[in-house]
C-alpha atoms as a PDB file:
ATOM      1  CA  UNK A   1      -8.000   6.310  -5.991  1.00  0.00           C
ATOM      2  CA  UNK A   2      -7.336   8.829  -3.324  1.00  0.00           C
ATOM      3  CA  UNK A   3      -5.760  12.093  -4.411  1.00  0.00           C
ATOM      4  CA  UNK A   4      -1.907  12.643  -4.700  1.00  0.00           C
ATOM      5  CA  UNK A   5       0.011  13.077  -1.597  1.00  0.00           C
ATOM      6  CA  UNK A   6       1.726  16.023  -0.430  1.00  0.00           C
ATOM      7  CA  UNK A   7       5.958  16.691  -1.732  1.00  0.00           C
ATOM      8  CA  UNK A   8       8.807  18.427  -0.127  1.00  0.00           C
ATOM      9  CA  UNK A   9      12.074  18.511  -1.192  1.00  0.00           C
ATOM     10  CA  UNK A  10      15.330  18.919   1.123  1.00  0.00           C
ATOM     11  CA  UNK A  11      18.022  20.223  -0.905  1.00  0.00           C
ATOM     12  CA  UNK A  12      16.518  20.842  -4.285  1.00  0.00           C
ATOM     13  CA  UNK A  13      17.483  18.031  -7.081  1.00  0.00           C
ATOM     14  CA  UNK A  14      20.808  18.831  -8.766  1.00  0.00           C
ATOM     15  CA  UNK A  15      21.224  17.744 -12.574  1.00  0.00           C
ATOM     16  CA  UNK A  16      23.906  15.486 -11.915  1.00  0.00           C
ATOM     17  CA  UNK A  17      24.207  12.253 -10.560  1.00  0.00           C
ATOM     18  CA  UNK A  18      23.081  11.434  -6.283  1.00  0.00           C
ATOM     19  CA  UNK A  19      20.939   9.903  -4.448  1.00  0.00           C
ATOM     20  CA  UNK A  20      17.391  10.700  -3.074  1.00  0.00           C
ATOM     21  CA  UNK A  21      15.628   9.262  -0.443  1.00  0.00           C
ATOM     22  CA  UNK A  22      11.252   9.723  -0.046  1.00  0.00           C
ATOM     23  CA  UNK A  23      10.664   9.594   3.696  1.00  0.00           C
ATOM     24  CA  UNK A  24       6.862   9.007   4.945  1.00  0.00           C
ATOM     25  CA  UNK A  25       7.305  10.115   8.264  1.00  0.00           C
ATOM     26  CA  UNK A  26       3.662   9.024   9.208  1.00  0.00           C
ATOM     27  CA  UNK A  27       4.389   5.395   8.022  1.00  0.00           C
ATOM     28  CA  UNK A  28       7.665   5.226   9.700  1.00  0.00           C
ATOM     29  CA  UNK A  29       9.746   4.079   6.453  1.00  0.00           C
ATOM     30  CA  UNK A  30      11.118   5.314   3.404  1.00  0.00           C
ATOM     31  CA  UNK A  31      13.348   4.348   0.426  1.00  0.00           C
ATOM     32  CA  UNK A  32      16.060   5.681  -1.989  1.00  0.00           C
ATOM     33  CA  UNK A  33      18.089   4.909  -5.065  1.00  0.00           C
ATOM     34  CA  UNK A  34      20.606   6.461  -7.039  1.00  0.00           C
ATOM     35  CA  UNK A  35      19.838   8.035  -9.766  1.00  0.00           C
ATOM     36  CA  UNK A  36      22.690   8.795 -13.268  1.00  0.00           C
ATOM     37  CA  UNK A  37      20.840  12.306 -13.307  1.00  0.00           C
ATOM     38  CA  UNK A  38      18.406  13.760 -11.013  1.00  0.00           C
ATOM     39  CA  UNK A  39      16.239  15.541 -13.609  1.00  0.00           C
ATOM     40  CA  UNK A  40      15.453  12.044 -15.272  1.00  0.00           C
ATOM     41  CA  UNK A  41      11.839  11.574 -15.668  1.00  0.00           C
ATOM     42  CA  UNK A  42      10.748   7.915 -15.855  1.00  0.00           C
ATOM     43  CA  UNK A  43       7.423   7.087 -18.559  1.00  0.00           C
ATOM     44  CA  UNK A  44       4.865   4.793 -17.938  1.00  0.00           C
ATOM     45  CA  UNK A  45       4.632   1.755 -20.497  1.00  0.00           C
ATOM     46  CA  UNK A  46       2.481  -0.721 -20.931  1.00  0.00           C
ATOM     47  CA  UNK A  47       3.224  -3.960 -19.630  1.00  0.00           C
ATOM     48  CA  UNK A  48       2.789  -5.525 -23.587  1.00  0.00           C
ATOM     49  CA  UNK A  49       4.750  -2.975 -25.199  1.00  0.00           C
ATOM     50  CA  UNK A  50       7.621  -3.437 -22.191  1.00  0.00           C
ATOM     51  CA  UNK A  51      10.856  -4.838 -22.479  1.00  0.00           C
ATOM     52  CA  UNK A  52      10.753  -7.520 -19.880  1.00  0.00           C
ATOM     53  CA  UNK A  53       6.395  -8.024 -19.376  1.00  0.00           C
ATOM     54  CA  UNK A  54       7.661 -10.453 -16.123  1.00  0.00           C
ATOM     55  CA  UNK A  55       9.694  -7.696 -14.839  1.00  0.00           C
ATOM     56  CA  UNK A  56       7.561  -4.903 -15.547  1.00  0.00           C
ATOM     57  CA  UNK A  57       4.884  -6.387 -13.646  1.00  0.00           C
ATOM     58  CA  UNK A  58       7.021  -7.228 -10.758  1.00  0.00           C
ATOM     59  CA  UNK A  59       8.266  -3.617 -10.493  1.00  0.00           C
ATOM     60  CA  UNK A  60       4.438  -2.551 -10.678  1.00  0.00           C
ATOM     61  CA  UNK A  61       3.574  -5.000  -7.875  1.00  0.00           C
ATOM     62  CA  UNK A  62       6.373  -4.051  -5.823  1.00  0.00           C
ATOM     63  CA  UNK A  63       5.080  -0.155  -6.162  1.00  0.00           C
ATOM     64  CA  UNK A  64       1.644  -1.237  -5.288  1.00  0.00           C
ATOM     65  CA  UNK A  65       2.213  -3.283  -2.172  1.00  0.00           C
ATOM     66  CA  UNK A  66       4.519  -0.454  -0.756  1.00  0.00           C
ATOM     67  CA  UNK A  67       2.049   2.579  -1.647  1.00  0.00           C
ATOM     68  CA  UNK A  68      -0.012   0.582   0.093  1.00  0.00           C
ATOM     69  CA  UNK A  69       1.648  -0.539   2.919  1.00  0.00           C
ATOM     70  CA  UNK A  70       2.515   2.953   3.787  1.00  0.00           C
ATOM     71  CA  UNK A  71      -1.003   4.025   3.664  1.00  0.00           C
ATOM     72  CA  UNK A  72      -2.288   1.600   6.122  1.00  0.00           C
ATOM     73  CA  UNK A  73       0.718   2.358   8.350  1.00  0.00           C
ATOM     74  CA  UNK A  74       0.216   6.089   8.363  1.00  0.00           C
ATOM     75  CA  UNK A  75      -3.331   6.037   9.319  1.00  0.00           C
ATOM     76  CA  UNK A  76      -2.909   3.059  11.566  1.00  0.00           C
ATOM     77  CA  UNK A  77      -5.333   0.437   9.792  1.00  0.00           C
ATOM     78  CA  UNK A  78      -4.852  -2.254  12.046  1.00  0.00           C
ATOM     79  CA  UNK A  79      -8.096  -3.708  11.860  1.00  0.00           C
ATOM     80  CA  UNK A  80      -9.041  -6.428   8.799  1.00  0.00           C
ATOM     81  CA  UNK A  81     -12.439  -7.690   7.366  1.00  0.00           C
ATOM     82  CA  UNK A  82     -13.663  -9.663   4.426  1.00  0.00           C
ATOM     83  CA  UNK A  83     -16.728  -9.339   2.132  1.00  0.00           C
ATOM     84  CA  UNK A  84     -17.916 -12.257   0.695  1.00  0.00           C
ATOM     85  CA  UNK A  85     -20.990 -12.970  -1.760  1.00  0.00           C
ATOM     86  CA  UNK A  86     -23.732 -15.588  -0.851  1.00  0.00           C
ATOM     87  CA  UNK A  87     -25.307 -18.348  -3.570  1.00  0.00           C
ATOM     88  CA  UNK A  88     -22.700 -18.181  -6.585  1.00  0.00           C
ATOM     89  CA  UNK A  89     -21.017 -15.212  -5.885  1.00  0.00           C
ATOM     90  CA  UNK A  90     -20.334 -12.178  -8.194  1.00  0.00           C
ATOM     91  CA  UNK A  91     -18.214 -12.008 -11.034  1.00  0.00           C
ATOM     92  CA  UNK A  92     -18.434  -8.594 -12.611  1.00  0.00           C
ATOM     93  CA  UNK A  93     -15.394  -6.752 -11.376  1.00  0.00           C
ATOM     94  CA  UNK A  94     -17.478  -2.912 -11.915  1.00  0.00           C
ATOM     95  CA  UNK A  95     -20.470  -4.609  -9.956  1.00  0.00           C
ATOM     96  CA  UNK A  96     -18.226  -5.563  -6.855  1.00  0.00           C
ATOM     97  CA  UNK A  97     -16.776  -1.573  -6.960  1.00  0.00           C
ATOM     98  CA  UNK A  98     -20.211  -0.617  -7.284  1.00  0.00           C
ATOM     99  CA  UNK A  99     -20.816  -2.940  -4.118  1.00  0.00           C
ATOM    100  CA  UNK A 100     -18.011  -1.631  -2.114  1.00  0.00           C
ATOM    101  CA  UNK A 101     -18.308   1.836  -2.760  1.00  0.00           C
ATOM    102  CA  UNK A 102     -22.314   1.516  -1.339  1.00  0.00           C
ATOM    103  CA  UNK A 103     -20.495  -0.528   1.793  1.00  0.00           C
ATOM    104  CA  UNK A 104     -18.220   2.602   2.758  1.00  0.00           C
ATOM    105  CA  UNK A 105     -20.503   4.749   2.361  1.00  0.00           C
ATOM    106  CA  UNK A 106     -23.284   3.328   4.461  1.00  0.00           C
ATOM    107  CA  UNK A 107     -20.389   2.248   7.192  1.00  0.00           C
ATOM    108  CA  UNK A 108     -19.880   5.912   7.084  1.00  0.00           C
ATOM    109  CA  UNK A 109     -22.689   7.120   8.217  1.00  0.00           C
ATOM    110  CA  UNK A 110     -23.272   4.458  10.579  1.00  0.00           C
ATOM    111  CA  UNK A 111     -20.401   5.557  12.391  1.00  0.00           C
ATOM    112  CA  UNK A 112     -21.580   9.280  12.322  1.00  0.00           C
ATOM    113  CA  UNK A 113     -20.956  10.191   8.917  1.00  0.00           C
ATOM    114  CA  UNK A 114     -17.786  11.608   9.609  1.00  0.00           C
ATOM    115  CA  UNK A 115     -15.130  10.512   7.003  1.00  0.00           C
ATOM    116  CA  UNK A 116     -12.179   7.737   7.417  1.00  0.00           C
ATOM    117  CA  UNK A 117      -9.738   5.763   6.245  1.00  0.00           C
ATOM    118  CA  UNK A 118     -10.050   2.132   4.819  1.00  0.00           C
ATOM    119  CA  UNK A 119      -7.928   0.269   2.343  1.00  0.00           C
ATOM    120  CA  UNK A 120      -9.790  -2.608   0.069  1.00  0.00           C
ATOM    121  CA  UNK A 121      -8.430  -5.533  -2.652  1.00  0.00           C
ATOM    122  CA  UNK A 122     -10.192  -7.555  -4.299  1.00  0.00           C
ATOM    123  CA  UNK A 123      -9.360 -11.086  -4.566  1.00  0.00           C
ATOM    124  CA  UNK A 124     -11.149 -14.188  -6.871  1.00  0.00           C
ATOM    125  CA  UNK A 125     -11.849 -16.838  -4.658  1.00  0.00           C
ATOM    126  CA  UNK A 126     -10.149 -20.097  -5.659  1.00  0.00           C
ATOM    127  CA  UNK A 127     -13.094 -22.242  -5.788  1.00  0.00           C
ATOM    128  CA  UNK A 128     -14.763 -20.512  -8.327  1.00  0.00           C
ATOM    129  CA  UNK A 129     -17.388 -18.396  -5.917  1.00  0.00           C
ATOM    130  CA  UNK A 130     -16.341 -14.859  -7.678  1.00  0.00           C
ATOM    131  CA  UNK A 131     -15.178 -12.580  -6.146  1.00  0.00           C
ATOM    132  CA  UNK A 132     -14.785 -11.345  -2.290  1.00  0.00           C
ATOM    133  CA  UNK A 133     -13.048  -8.449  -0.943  1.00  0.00           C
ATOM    134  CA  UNK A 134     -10.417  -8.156   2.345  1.00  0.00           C
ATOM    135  CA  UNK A 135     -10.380  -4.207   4.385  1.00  0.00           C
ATOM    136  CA  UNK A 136      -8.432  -2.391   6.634  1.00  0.00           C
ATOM    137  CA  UNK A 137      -9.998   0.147   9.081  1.00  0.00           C
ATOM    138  CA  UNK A 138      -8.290   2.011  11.641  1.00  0.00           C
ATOM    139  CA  UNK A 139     -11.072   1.664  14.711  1.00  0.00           C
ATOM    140  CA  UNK A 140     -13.925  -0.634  16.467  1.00  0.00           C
ATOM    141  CA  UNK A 141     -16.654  -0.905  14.523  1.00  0.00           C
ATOM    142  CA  UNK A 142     -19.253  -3.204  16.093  1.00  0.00           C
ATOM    143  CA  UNK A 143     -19.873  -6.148  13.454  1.00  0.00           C
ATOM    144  CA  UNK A 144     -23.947  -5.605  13.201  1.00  0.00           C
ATOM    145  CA  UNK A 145     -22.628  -2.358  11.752  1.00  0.00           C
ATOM    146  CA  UNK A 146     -20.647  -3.635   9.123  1.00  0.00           C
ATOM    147  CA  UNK A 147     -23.367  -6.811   8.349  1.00  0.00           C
ATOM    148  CA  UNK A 148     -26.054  -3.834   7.889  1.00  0.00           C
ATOM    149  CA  UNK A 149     -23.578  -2.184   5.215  1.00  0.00           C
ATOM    150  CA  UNK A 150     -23.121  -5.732   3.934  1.00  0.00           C
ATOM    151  CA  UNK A 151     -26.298  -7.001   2.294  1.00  0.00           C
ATOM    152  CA  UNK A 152     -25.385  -9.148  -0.162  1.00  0.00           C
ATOM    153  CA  UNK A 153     -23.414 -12.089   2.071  1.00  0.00           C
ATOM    154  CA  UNK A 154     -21.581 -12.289   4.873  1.00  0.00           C
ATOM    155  CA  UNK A 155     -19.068 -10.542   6.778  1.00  0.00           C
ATOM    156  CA  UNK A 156     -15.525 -12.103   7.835  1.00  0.00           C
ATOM    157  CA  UNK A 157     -13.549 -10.644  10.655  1.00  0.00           C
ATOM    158  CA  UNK A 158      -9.480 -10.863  11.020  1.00  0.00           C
ATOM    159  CA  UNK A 159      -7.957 -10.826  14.399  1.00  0.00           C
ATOM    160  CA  UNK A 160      -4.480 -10.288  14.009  1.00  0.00           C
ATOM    161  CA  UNK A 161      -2.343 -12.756  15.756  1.00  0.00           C
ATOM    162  CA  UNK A 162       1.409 -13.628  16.863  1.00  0.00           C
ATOM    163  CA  UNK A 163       2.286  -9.752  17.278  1.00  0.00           C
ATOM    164  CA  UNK A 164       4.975  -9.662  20.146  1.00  0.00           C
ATOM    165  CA  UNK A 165       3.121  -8.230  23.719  1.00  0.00           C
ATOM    166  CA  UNK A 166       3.751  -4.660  23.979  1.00  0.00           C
ATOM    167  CA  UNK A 167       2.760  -4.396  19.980  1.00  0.00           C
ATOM    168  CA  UNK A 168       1.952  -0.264  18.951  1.00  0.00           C
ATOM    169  CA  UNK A 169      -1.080   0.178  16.158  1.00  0.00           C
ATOM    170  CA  UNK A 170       1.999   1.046  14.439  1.00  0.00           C
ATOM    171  CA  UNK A 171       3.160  -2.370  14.169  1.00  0.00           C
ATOM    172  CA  UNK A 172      -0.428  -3.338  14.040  1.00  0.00           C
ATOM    173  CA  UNK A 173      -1.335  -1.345  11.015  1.00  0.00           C
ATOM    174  CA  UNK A 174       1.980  -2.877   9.255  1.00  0.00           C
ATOM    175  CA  UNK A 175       1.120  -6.448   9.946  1.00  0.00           C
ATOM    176  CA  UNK A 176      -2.727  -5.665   8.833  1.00  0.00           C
ATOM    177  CA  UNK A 177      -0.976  -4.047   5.272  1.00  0.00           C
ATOM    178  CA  UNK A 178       1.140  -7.295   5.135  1.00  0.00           C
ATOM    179  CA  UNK A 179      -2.373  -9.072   4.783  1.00  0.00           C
ATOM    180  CA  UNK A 180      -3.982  -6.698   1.993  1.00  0.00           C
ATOM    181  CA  UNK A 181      -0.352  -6.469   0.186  1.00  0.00           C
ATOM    182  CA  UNK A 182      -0.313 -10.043  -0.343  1.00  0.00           C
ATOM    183  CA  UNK A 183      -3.550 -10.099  -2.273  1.00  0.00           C
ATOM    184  CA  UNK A 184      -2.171  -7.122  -4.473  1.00  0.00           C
ATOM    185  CA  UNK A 185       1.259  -9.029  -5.115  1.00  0.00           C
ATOM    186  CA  UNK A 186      -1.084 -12.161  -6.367  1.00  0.00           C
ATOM    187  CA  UNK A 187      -3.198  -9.976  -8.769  1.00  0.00           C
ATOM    188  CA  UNK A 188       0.221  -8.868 -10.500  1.00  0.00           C
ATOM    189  CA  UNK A 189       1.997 -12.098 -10.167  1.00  0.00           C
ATOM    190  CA  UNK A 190      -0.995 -14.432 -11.835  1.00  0.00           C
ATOM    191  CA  UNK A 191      -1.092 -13.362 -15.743  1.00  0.00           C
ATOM    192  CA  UNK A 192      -4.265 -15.630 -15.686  1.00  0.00           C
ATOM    193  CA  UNK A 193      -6.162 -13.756 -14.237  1.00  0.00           C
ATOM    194  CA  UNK A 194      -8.039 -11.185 -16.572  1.00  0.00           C
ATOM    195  CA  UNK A 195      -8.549  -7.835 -15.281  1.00  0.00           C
ATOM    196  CA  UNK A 196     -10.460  -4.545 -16.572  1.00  0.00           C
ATOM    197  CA  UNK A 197      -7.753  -1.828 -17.000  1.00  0.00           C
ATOM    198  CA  UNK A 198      -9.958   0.697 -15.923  1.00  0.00           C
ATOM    199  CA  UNK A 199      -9.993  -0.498 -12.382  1.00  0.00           C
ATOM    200  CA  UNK A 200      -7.833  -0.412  -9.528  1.00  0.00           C
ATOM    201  CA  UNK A 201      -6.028  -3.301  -7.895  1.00  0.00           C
ATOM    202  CA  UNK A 202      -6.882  -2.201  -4.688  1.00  0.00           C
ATOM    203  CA  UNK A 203      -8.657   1.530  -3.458  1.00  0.00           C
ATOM    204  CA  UNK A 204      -8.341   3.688  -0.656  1.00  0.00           C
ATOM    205  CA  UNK A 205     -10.132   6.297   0.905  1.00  0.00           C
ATOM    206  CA  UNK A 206      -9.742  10.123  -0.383  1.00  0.00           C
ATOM    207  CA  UNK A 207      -8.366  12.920   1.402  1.00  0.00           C
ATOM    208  CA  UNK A 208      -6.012  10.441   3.523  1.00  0.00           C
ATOM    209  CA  UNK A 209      -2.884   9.605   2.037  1.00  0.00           C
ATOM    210  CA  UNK A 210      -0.059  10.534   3.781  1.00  0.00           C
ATOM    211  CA  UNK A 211       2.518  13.659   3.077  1.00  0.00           C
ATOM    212  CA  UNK A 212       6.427  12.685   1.721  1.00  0.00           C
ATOM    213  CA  UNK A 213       9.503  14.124   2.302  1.00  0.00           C
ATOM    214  CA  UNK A 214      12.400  13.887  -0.544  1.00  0.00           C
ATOM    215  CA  UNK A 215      15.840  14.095   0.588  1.00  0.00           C
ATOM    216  CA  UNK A 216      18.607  14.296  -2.094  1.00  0.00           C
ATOM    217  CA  UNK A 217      22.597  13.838  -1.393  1.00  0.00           C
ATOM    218  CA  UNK A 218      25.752  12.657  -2.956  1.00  0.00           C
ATOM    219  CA  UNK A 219      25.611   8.859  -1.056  1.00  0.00           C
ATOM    220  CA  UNK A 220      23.300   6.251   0.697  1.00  0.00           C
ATOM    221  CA  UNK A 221      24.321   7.522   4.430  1.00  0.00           C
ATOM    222  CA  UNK A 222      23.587  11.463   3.396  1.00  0.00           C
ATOM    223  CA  UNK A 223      20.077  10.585   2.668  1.00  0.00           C
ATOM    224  CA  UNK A 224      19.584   8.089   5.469  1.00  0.00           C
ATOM    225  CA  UNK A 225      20.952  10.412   7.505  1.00  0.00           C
ATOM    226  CA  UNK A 226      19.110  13.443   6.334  1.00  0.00           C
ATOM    227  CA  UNK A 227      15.593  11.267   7.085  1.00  0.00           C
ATOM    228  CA  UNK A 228      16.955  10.109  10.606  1.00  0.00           C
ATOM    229  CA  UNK A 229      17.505  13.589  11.513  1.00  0.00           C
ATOM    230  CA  UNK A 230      14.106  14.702  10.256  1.00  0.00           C
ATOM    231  CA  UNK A 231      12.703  12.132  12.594  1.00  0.00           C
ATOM    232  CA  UNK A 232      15.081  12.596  15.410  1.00  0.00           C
ATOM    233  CA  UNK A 233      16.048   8.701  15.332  1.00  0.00           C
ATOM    234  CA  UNK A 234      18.196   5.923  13.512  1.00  0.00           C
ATOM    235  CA  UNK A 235      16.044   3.311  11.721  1.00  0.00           C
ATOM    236  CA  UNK A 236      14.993   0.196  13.343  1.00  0.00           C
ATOM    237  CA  UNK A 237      15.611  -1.808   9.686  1.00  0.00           C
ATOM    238  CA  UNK A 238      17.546  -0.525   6.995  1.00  0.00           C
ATOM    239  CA  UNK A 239      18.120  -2.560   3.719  1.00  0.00           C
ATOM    240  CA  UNK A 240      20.939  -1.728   1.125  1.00  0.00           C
ATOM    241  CA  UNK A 241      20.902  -3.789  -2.462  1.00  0.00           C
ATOM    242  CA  UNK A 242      24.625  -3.962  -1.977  1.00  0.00           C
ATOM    243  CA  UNK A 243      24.329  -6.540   0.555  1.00  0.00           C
ATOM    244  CA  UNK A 244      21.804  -8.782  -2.498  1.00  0.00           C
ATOM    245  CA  UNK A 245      24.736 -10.702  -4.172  1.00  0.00           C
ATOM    246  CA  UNK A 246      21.905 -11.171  -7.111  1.00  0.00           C
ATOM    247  CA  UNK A 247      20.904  -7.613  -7.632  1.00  0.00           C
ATOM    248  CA  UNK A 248      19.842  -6.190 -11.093  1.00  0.00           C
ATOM    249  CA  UNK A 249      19.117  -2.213 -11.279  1.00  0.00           C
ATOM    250  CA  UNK A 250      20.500   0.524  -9.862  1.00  0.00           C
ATOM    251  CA  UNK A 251      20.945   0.519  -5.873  1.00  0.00           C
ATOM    252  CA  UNK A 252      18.720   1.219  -3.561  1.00  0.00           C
ATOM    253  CA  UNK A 253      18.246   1.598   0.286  1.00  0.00           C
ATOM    254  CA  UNK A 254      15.062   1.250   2.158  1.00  0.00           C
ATOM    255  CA  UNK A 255      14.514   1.837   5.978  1.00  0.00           C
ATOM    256  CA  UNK A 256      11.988   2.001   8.530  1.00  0.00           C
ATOM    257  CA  UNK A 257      11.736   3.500  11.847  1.00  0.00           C
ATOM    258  CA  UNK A 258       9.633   2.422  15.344  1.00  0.00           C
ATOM    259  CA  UNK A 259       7.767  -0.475  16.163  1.00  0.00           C
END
């Protein structure tokens, strides 16, 4: 997985209880909560030794999608592909990484050998074949390129449709994310399906991932606020769990800015 992204904090993190907002300027969207204290540092567990399994997978999924999302929005990946196998497929998980890794690299440097970002999840395919993987890429690439990184099948390509006329790559890259994201909600939503904790879910490219800004206040319109002034604009969307009659946890906001 690509390295940890960049942290700033506005208004360093008081002990007592607020709210705090992460804004990814780059991705156009952010998200807060309250928190009882500040200083609280949440621990990973292990979805069979948590509380609620179902729950503690939907909370991982819902990280995933939106660490994702954000990554394809910030370096405008609004371009999709899929890798499939020929004859019966593949069904070693490391062999398919293995794969991959070979096809980035050898797109790479038939682009120039200059790096880029890319976003890839696996998926099994439902008739048994193995599995095939979907991408995200933020620029043309001519498709004999990507067949010649491709050797072992064939080579699907995505045009993204019923995007309003006028669309920006920003919307592009969010619709493109909307794609991949789905894939990653299925891997944490079917407990059928068996998966090697070593890997990832899904993998991006290094050295990409975009910088966050963390905002702390007393209430929901501080932070928001905070954020809108940092990018000189009111959201386009903002979300509030006070307006979910069915809520469970503590509340949250989450906004996003442009189009």
């Amino acid at each position: 997985m690509a390295s940890a992204p960049s942290l700033s904090t506005h208004r360093l993190a008081r002990p007592d209880a607020g709210w705090t907002f992460t804004l990814v300027s780059a991705a156009g969207e952010g998200g807060g909560s309250f928190q009882a204290s500040l200083r609280r540092k949440s621990e990973y567990v292990p979805r069979g030794e948590a509380a609620d399994p179902d729950r503690a997978a939907v909370e991982a999924g819902r990280r995933a999608r939106t660490a994702l999302r954000r990554y394809c929005a910030a370096n405008g990946l609004n371009r999709l592909g899929t890798l499939t196998y020929r004859g019966d497929g593949n069904h070693d998980p490391a062999l398919v990484r293995e794969h991959i890794g070979s096809f980035f690299r050898d797109l790479r440097a038939g682009l120039g050998g200059k790096p880029f970002p890319y976003a890839w999840v696996p998926e099994w395919h439902k008739s048994g074949h193995g599995l095939h993987a979907h991408f995200a890429v933020g620029r043309y690439v001519r498709r004999a390129v990507i067949e010649a990184a491709w050797p072992h099948g064939f080579v699907h390509i995505k045009l993204l449709g019923d995007l309003p006329v006028g669309s920006t790559r920003l919307s592009e890259a969010r619709r493109a994310a909307g794609y991949l994201a789905k894939y990653v909600a299925k891997s944490f939503a079917d407990s059928s399906v068996e998966r090697d904790l070593a890997l990832h879910r899904y993998d991006v490219a290094q050295g990409f991932q975009p910088a966050r800004v963390r905002f702390s206040g007393a209430s929901r319109e501080e932070v928001l606020a905070l954020a809108s002034d940092a990018l000189g604009e009111w959201p386009e969307t903002v979300w509030s769990s006070r307006d979910a009659e069915d809520w469970q946890g503590p509340p949250v906001i989450w906004a996003q800015w442009g189009r």
